[in-house]
C-alpha atoms as a PDB file:
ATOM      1  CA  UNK A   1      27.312 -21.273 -13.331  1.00  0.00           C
ATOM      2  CA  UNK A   2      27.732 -17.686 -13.487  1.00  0.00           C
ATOM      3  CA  UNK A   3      28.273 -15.542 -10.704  1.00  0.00           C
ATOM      4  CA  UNK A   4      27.374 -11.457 -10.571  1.00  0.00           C
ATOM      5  CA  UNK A   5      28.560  -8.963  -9.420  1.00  0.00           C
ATOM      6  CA  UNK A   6      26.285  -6.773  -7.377  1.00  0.00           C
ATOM      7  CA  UNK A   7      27.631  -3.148  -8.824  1.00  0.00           C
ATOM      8  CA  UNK A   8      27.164  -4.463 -12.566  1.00  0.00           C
ATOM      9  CA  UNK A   9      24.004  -5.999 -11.961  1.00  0.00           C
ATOM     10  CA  UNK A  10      22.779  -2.435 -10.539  1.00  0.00           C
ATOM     11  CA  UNK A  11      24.566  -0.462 -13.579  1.00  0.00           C
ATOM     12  CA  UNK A  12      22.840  -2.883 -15.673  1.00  0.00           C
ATOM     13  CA  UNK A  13      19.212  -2.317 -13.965  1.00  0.00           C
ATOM     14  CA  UNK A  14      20.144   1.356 -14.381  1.00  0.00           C
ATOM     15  CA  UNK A  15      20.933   1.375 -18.059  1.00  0.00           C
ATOM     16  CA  UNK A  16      17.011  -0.665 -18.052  1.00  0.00           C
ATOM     17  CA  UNK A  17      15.583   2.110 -16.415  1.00  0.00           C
ATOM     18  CA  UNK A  18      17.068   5.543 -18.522  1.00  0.00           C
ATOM     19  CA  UNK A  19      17.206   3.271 -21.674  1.00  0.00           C
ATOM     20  CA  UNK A  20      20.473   5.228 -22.464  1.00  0.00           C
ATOM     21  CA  UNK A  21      24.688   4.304 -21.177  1.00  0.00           C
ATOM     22  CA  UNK A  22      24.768   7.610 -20.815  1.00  0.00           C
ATOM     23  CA  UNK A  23      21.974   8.508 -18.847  1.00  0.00           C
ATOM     24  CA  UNK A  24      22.854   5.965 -16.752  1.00  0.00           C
ATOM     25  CA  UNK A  25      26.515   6.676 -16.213  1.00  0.00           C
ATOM     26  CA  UNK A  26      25.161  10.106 -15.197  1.00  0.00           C
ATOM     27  CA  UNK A  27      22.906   8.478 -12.567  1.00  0.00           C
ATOM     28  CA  UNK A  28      25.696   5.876 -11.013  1.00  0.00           C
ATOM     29  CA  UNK A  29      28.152   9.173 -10.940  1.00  0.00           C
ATOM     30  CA  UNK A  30      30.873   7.159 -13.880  1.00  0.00           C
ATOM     31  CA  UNK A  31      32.045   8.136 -17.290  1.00  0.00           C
ATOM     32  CA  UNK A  32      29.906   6.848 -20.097  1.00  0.00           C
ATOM     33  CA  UNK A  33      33.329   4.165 -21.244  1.00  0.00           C
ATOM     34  CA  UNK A  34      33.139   2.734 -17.616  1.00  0.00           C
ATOM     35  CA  UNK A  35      29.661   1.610 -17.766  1.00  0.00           C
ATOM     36  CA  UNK A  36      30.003  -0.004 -20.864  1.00  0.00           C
ATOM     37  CA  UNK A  37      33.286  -1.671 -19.677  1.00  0.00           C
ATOM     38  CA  UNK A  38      30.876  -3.010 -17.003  1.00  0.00           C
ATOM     39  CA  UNK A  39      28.245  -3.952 -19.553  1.00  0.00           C
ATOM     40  CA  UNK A  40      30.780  -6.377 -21.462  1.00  0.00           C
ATOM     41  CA  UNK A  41      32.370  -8.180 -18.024  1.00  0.00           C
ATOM     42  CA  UNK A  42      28.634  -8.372 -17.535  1.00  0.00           C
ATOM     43  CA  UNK A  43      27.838 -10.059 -20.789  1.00  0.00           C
ATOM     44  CA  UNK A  44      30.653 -12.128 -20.823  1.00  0.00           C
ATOM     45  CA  UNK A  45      29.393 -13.673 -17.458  1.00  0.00           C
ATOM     46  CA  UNK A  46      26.019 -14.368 -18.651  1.00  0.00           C
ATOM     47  CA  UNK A  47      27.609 -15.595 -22.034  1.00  0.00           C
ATOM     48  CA  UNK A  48      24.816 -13.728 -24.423  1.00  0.00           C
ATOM     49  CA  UNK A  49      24.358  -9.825 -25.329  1.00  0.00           C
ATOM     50  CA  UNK A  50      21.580  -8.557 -22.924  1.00  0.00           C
ATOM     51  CA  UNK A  51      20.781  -4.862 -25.157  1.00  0.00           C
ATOM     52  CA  UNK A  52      20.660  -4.031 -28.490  1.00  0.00           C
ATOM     53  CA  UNK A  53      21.653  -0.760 -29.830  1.00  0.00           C
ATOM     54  CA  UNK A  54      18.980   1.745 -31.241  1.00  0.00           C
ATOM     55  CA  UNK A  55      20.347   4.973 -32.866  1.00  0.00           C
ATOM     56  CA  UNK A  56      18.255   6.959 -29.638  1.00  0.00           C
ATOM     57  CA  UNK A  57      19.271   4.633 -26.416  1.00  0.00           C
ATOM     58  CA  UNK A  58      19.378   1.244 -26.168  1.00  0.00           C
ATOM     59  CA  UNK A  59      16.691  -1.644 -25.303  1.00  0.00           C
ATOM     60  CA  UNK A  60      16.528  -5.241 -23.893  1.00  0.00           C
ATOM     61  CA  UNK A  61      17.559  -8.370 -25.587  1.00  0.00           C
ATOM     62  CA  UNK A  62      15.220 -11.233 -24.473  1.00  0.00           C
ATOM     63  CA  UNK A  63      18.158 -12.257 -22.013  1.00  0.00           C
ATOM     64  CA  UNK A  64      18.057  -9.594 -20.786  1.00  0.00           C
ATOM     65  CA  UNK A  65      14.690  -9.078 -19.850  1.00  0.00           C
ATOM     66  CA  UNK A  66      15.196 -12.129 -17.927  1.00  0.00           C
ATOM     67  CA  UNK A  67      18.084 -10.891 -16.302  1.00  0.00           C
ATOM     68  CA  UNK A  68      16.602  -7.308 -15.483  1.00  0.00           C
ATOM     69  CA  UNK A  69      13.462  -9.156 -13.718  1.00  0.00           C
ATOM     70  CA  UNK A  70      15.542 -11.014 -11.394  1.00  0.00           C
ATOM     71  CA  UNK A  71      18.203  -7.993 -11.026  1.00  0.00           C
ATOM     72  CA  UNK A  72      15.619  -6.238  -9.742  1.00  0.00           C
ATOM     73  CA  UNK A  73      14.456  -8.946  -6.883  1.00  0.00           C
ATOM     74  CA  UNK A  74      18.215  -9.641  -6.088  1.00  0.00           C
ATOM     75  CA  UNK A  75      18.739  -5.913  -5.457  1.00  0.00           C
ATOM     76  CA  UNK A  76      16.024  -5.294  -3.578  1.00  0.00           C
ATOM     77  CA  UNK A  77      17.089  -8.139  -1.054  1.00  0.00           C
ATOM     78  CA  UNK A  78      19.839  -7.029  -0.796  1.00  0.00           C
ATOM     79  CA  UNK A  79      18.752  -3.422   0.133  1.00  0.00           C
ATOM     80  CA  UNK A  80      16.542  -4.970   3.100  1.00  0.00           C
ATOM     81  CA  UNK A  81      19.489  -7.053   4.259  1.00  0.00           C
ATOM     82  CA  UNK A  82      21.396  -3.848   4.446  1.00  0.00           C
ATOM     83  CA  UNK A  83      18.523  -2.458   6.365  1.00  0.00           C
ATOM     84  CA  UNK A  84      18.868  -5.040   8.617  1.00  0.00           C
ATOM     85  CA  UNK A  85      22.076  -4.572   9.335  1.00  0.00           C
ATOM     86  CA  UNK A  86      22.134  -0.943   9.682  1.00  0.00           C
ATOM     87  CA  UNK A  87      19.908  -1.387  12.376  1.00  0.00           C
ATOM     88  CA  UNK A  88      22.077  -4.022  14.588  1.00  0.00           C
ATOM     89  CA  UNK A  89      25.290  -2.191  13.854  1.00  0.00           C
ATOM     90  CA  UNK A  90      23.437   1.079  15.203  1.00  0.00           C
ATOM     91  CA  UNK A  91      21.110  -1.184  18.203  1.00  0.00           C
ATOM     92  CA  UNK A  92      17.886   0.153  16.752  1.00  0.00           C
ATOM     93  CA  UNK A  93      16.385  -3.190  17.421  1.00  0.00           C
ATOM     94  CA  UNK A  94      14.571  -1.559  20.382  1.00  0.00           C
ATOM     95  CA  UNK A  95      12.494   0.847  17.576  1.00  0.00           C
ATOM     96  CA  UNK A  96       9.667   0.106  15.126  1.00  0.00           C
ATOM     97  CA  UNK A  97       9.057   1.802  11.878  1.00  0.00           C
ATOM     98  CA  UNK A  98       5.661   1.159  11.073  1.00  0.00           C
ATOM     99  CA  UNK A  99       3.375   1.969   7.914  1.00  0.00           C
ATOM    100  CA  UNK A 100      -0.041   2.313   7.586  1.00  0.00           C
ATOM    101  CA  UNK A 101      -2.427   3.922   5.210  1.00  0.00           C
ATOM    102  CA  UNK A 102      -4.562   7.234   5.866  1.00  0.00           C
ATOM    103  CA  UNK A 103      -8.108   5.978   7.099  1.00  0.00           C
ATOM    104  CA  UNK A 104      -6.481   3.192   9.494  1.00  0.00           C
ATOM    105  CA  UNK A 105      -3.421   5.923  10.880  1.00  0.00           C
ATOM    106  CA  UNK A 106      -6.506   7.920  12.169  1.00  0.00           C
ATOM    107  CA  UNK A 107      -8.652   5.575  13.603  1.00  0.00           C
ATOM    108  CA  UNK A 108      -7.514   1.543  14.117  1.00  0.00           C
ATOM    109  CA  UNK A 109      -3.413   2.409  14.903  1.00  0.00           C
ATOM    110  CA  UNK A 110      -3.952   4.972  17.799  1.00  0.00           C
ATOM    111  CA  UNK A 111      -5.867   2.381  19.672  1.00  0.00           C
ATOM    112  CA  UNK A 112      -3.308  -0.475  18.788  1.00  0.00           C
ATOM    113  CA  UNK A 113      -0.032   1.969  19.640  1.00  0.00           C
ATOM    114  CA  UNK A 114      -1.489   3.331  23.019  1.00  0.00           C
ATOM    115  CA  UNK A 115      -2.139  -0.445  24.148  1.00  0.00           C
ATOM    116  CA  UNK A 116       2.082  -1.059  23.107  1.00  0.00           C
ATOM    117  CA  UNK A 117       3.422   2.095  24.724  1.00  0.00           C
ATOM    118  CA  UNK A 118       1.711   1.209  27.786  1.00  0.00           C
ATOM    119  CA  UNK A 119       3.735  -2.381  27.787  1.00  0.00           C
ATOM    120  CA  UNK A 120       6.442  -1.154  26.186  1.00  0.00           C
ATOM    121  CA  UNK A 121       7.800   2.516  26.724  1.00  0.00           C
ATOM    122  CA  UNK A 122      11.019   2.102  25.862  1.00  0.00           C
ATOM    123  CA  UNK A 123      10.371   1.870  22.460  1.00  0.00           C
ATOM    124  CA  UNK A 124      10.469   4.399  19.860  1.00  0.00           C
ATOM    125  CA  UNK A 125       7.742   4.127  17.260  1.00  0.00           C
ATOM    126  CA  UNK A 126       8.010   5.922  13.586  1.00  0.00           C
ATOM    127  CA  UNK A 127       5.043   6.219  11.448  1.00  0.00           C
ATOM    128  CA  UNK A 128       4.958   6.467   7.983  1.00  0.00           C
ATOM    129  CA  UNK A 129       1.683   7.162   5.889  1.00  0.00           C
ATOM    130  CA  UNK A 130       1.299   6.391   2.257  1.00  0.00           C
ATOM    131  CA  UNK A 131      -0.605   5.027  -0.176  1.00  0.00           C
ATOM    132  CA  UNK A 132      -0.598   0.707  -0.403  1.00  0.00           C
ATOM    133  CA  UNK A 133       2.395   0.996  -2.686  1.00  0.00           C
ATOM    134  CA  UNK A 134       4.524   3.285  -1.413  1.00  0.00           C
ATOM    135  CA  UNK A 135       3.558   0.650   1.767  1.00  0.00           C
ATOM    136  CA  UNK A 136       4.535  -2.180   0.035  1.00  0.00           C
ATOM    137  CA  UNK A 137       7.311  -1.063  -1.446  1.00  0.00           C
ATOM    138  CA  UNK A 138       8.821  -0.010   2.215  1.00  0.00           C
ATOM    139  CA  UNK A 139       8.087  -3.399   3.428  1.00  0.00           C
ATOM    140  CA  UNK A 140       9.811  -5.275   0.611  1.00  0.00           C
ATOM    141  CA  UNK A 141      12.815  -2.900   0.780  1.00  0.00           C
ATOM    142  CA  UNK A 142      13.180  -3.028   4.510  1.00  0.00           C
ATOM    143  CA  UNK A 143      12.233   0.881   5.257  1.00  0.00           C
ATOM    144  CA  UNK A 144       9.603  -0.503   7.773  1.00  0.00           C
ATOM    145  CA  UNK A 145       9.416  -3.098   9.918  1.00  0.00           C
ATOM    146  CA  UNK A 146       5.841  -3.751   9.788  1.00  0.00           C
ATOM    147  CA  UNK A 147       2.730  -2.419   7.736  1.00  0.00           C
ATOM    148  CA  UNK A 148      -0.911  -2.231   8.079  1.00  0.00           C
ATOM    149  CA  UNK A 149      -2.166  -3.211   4.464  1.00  0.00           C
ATOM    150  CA  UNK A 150      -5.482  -3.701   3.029  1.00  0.00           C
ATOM    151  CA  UNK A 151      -7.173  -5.882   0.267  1.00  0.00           C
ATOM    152  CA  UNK A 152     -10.319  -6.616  -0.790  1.00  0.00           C
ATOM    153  CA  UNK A 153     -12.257 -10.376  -1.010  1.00  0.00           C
ATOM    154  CA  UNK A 154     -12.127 -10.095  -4.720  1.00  0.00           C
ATOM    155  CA  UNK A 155      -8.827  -9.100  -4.940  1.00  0.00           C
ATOM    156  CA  UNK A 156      -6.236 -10.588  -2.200  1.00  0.00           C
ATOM    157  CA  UNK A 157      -2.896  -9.272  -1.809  1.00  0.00           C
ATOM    158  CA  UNK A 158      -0.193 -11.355  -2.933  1.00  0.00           C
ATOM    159  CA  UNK A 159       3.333 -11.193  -2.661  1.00  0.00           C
ATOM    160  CA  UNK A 160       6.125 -13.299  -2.887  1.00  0.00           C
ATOM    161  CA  UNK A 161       8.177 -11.180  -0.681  1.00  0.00           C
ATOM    162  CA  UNK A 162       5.917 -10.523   2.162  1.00  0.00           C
ATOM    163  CA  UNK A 163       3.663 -12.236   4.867  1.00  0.00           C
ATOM    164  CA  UNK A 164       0.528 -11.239   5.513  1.00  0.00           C
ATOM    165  CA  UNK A 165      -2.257 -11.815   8.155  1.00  0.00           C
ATOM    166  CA  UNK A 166      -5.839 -10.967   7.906  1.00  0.00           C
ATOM    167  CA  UNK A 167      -6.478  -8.540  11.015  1.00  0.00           C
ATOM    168  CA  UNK A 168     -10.332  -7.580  10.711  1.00  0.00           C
ATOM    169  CA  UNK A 169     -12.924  -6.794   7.614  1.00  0.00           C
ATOM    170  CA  UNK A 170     -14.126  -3.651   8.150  1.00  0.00           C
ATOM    171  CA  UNK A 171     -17.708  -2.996   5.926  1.00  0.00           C
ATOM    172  CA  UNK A 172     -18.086   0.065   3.564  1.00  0.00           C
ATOM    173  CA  UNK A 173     -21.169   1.929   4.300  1.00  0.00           C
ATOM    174  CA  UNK A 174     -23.083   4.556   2.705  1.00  0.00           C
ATOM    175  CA  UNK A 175     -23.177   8.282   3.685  1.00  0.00           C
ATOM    176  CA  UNK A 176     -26.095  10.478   3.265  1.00  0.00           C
ATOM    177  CA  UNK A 177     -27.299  14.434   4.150  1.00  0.00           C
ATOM    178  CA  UNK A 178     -29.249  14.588   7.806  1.00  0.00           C
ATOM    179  CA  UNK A 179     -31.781  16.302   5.030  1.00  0.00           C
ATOM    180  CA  UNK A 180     -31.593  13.517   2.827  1.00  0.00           C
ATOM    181  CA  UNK A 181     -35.316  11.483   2.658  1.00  0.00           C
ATOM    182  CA  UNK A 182     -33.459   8.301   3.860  1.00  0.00           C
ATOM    183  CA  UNK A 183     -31.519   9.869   6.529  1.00  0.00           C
ATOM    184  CA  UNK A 184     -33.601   8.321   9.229  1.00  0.00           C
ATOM    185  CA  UNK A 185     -33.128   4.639   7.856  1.00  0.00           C
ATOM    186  CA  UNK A 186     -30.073   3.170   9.555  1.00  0.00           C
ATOM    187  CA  UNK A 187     -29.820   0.517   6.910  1.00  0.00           C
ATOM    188  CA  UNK A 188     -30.483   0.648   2.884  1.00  0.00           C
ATOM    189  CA  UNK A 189     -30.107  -0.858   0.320  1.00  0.00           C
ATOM    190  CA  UNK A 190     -27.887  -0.373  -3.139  1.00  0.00           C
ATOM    191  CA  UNK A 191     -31.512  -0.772  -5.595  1.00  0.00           C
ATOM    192  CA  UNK A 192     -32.855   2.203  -3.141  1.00  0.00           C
ATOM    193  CA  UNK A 193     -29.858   3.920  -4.525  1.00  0.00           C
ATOM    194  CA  UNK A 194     -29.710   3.676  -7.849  1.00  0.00           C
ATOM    195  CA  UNK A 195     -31.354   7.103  -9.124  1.00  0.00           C
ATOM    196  CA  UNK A 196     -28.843   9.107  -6.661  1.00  0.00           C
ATOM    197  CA  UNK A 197     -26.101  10.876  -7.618  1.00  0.00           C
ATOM    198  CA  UNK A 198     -22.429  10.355  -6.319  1.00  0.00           C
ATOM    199  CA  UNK A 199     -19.397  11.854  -4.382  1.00  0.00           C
ATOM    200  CA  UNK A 200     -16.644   9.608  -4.826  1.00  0.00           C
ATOM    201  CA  UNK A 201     -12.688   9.953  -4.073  1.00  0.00           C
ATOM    202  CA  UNK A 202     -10.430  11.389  -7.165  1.00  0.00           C
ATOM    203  CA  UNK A 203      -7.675  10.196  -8.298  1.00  0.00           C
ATOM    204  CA  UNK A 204      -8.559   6.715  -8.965  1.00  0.00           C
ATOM    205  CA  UNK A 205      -9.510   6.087  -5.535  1.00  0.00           C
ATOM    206  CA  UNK A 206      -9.859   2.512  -4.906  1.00  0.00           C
ATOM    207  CA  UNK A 207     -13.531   3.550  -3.728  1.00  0.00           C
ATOM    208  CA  UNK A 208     -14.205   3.583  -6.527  1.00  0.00           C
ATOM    209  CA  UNK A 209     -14.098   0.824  -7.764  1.00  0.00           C
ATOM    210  CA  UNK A 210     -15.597  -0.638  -4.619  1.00  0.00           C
ATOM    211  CA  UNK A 211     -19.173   1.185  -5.327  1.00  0.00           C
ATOM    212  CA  UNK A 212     -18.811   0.550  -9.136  1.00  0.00           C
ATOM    213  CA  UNK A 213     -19.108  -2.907  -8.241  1.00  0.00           C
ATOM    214  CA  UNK A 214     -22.220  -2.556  -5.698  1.00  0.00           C
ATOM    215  CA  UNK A 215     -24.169  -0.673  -8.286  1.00  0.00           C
ATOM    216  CA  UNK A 216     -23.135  -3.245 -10.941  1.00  0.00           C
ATOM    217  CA  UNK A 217     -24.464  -5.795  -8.386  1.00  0.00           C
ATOM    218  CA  UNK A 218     -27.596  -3.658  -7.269  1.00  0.00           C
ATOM    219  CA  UNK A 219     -28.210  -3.277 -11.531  1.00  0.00           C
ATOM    220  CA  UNK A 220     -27.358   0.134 -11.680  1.00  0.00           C
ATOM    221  CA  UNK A 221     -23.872   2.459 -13.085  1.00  0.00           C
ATOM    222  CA  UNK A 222     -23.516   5.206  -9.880  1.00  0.00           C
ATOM    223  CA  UNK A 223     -23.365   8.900 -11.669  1.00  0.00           C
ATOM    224  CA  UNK A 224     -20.825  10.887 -10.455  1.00  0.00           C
ATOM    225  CA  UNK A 225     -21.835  14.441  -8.934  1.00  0.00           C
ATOM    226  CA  UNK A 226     -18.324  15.005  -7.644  1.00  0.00           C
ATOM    227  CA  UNK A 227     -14.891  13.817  -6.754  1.00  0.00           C
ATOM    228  CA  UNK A 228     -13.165  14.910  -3.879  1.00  0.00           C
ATOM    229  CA  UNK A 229      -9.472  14.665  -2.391  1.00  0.00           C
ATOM    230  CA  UNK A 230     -10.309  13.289   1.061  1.00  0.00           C
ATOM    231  CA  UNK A 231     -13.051  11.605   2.699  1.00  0.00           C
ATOM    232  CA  UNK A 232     -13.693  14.906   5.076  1.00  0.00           C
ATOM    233  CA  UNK A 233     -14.048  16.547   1.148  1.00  0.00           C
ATOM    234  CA  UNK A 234     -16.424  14.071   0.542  1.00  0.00           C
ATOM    235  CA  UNK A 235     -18.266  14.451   3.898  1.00  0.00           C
ATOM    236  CA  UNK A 236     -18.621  18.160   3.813  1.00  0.00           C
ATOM    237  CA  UNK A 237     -20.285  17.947   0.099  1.00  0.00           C
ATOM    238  CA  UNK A 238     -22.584  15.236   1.574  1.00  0.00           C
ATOM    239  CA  UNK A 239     -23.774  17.845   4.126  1.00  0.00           C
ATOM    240  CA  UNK A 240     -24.543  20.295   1.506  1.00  0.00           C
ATOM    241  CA  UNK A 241     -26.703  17.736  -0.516  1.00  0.00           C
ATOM    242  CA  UNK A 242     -24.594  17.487  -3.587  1.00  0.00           C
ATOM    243  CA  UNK A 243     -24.742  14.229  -3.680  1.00  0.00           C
ATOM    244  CA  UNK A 244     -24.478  10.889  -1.776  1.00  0.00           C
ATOM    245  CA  UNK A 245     -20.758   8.818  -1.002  1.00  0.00           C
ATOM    246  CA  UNK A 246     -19.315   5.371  -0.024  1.00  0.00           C
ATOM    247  CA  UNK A 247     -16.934   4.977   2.720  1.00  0.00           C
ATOM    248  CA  UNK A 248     -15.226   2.260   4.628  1.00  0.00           C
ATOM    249  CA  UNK A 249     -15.709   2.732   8.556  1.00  0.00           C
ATOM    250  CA  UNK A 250     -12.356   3.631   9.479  1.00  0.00           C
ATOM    251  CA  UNK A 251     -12.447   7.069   7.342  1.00  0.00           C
ATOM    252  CA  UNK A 252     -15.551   8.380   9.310  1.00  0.00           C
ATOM    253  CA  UNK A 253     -13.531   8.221  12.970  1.00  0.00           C
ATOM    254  CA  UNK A 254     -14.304  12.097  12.672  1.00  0.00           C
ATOM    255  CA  UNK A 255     -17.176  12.395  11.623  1.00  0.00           C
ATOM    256  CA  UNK A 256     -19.163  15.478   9.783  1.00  0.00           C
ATOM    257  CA  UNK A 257     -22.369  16.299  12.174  1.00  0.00           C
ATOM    258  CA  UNK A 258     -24.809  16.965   9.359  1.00  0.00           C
ATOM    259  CA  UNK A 259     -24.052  13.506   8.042  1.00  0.00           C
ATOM    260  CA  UNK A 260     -25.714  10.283   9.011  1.00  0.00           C
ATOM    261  CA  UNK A 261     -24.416   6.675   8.479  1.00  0.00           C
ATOM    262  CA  UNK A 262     -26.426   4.264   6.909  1.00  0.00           C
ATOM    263  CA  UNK A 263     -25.586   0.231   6.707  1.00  0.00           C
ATOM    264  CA  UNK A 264     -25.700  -1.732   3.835  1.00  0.00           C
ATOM    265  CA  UNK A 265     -26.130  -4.670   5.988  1.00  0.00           C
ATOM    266  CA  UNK A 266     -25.416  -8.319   4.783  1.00  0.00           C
ATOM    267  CA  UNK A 267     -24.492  -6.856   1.321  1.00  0.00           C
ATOM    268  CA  UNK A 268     -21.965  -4.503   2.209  1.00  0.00           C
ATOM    269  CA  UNK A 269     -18.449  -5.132   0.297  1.00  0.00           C
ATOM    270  CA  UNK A 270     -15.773  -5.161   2.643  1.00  0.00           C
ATOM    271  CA  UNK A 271     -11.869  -4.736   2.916  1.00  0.00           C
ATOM    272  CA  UNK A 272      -9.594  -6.461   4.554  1.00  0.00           C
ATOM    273  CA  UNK A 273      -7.076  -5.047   6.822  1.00  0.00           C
ATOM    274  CA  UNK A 274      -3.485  -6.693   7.163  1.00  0.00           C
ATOM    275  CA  UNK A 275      -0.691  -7.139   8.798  1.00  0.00           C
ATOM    276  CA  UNK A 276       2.784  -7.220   6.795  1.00  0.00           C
ATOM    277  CA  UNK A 277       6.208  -7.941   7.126  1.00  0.00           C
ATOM    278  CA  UNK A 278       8.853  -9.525   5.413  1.00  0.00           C
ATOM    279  CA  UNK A 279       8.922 -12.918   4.708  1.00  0.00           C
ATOM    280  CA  UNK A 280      12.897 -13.730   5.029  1.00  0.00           C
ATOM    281  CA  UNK A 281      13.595 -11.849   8.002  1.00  0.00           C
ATOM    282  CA  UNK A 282      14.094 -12.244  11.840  1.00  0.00           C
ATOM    283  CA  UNK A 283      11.952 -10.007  13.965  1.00  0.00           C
ATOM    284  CA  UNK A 284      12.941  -8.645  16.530  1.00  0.00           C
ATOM    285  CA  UNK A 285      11.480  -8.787  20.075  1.00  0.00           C
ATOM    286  CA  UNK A 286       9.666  -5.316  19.869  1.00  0.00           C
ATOM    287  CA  UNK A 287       8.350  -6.204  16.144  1.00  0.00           C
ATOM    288  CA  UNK A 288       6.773  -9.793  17.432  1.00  0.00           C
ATOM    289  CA  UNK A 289       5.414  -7.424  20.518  1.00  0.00           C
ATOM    290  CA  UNK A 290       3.634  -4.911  18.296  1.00  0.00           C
ATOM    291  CA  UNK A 291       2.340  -7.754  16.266  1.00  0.00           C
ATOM    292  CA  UNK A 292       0.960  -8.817  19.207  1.00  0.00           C
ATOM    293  CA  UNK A 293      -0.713  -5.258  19.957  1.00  0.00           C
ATOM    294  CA  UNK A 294      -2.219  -5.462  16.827  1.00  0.00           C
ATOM    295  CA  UNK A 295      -3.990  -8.461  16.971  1.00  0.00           C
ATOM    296  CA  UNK A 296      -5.374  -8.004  20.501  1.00  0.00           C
ATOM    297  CA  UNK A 297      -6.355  -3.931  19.536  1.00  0.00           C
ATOM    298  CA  UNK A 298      -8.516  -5.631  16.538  1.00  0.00           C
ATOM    299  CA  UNK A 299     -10.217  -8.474  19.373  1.00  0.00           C
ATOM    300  CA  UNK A 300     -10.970  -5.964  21.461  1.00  0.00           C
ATOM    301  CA  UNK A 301     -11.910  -3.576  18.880  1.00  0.00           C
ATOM    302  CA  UNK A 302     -14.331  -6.618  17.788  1.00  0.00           C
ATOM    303  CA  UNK A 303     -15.593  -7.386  21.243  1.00  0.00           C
ATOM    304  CA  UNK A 304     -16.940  -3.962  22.018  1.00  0.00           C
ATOM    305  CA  UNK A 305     -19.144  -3.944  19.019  1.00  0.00           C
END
């Protein structure tokens, strides 16, 4: 059974990544003669060549496409286990990093860290905000302790890395102009929609595909009168009649006053909002605590509906 050696396995992912020895001996700081020196000891372990020379860079025997895959999971493990030590060496275990996307930083977390500071001041709470995954990615590499994730029914989250736990479903809804004939209503639905035109998030928004599946649903393809950077974006073009949007709850905690909210009721698609953390790891005291906050934030958040 062969046995690696950390630094070559990460030259070797390297070399994967820049396709070149020398781009990667420029990245790990070496001389082009030392990576390659690594290489060999490297396929001597394994006992097969794992790249084949091209005249521009080189590329992946089938070996080592195997080898890469699990590289890569091996490295990465070992990157959150250095994480975790880092913070017992320097007695951070009485501090949270926590990560959480846009729409749920402005309205769900606030609640959820007010309710732990008041139980637990001596803790010092970081907050990172990214897309899902830049989140994910933090979680698996142990840059945060804890992250507030998101899914949707037809699509779970899945990871063989990370534990998750469903917190609440939150409903999309539809937003409309105060001038708009249907502004009154305070529930429609999609078939009354289907002649309208759209403002949906750019970028490839996962909103997107959220109301392309309603209208598919409701018989319909949504036309698209705008796309906009942010749901406030969105909102503002709403106001101004150019056009109708889609929304999930948590993005309208501010929101526009010459917009009105209208239900989709029983129909609505829905997200899921998780909880995440690492699945090989021991949490600490002020981790399982926050957990805790969490959970209780979304009953009562549920309870005073």
């Amino acid at each position: 059974m062969a046995t690696f050696d950390s630094r070559r396995l990460e030259i070797f992912s390297t070399i994967i990544q820049t396709g070149s020895i020398t781009a990667a001996a420029d990245e790990t700081a070496q001389t082009p003669s030392a990576v390659s020196q690594q290489l060999r000891r490297l396929e001597e372990e394994v006992g097969q060549p794992l790249l084949r020379r091209r005249p521009r860079g080189v590329v992946p025997t089938e070996a080592g496409l195997v080898l890469a895959e699990h590289a890569r999971k091996i490295l990465r493990s070992m990157d959150a286990a250095q994480s975790d030590l880092d913070d017992l060496t320097a007695g951070r275990r009485g501090s949270i990093i926590i990560g959480a996307f846009p729409s749920i930083a402005s309205s769900f977390l606030p609640k959820a860290l007010e309710r732990f500071t008041s139980q637990y001041p001596s803790v010092s709470l970081s907050i990172r905000s990214n897309r899902i995954d830049t989140l994910v990615a933090e979680l698996e590499r142990g840059q945060t302790h804890i992250g507030l994730l998101w899914d949707n029914p037809w699509r779970p989250f899945t990871s063989d890395i990370l534990r998750t736990e469903e917190l609440f479903r939150e409903p999309f809804v539809v937003l409309v102009s105060k001038h708009h004939p249907l502004a009154g209503e305070q529930y429609v639905k999609m078939t009354d929609l289907a002649s309208e035109s759209w403002i949906v998030r750019a970028a490839e928004h996962p909103v997107v595909e959220v109301l392309d599946r309603a209208a598919t649903t409701a018989g319909f393809r949504p036309a698209i009168s705008m796309y906009a950077n942010d749901y406030q974006e969105a909102q503002a073009m709403v106001s101004a009649g150019i056009g109708i949007a889609m929304a999930p709850e948590s993005a309208l905690t501010i929101k526009h006053p010459s917009v009105n909210i209208l239900s989709l009721g029983e129909q609505a698609p829905e997200r899921r909002i998780l909880i995440g953390q690492r699945e090989e790891k021991v949490y600490s005291a002020a981790e399982v605590a926050f957990r805790t906050a969490l959970i209780e934030t979304a009953r009562q958040t549920s309870s005073d509906k």
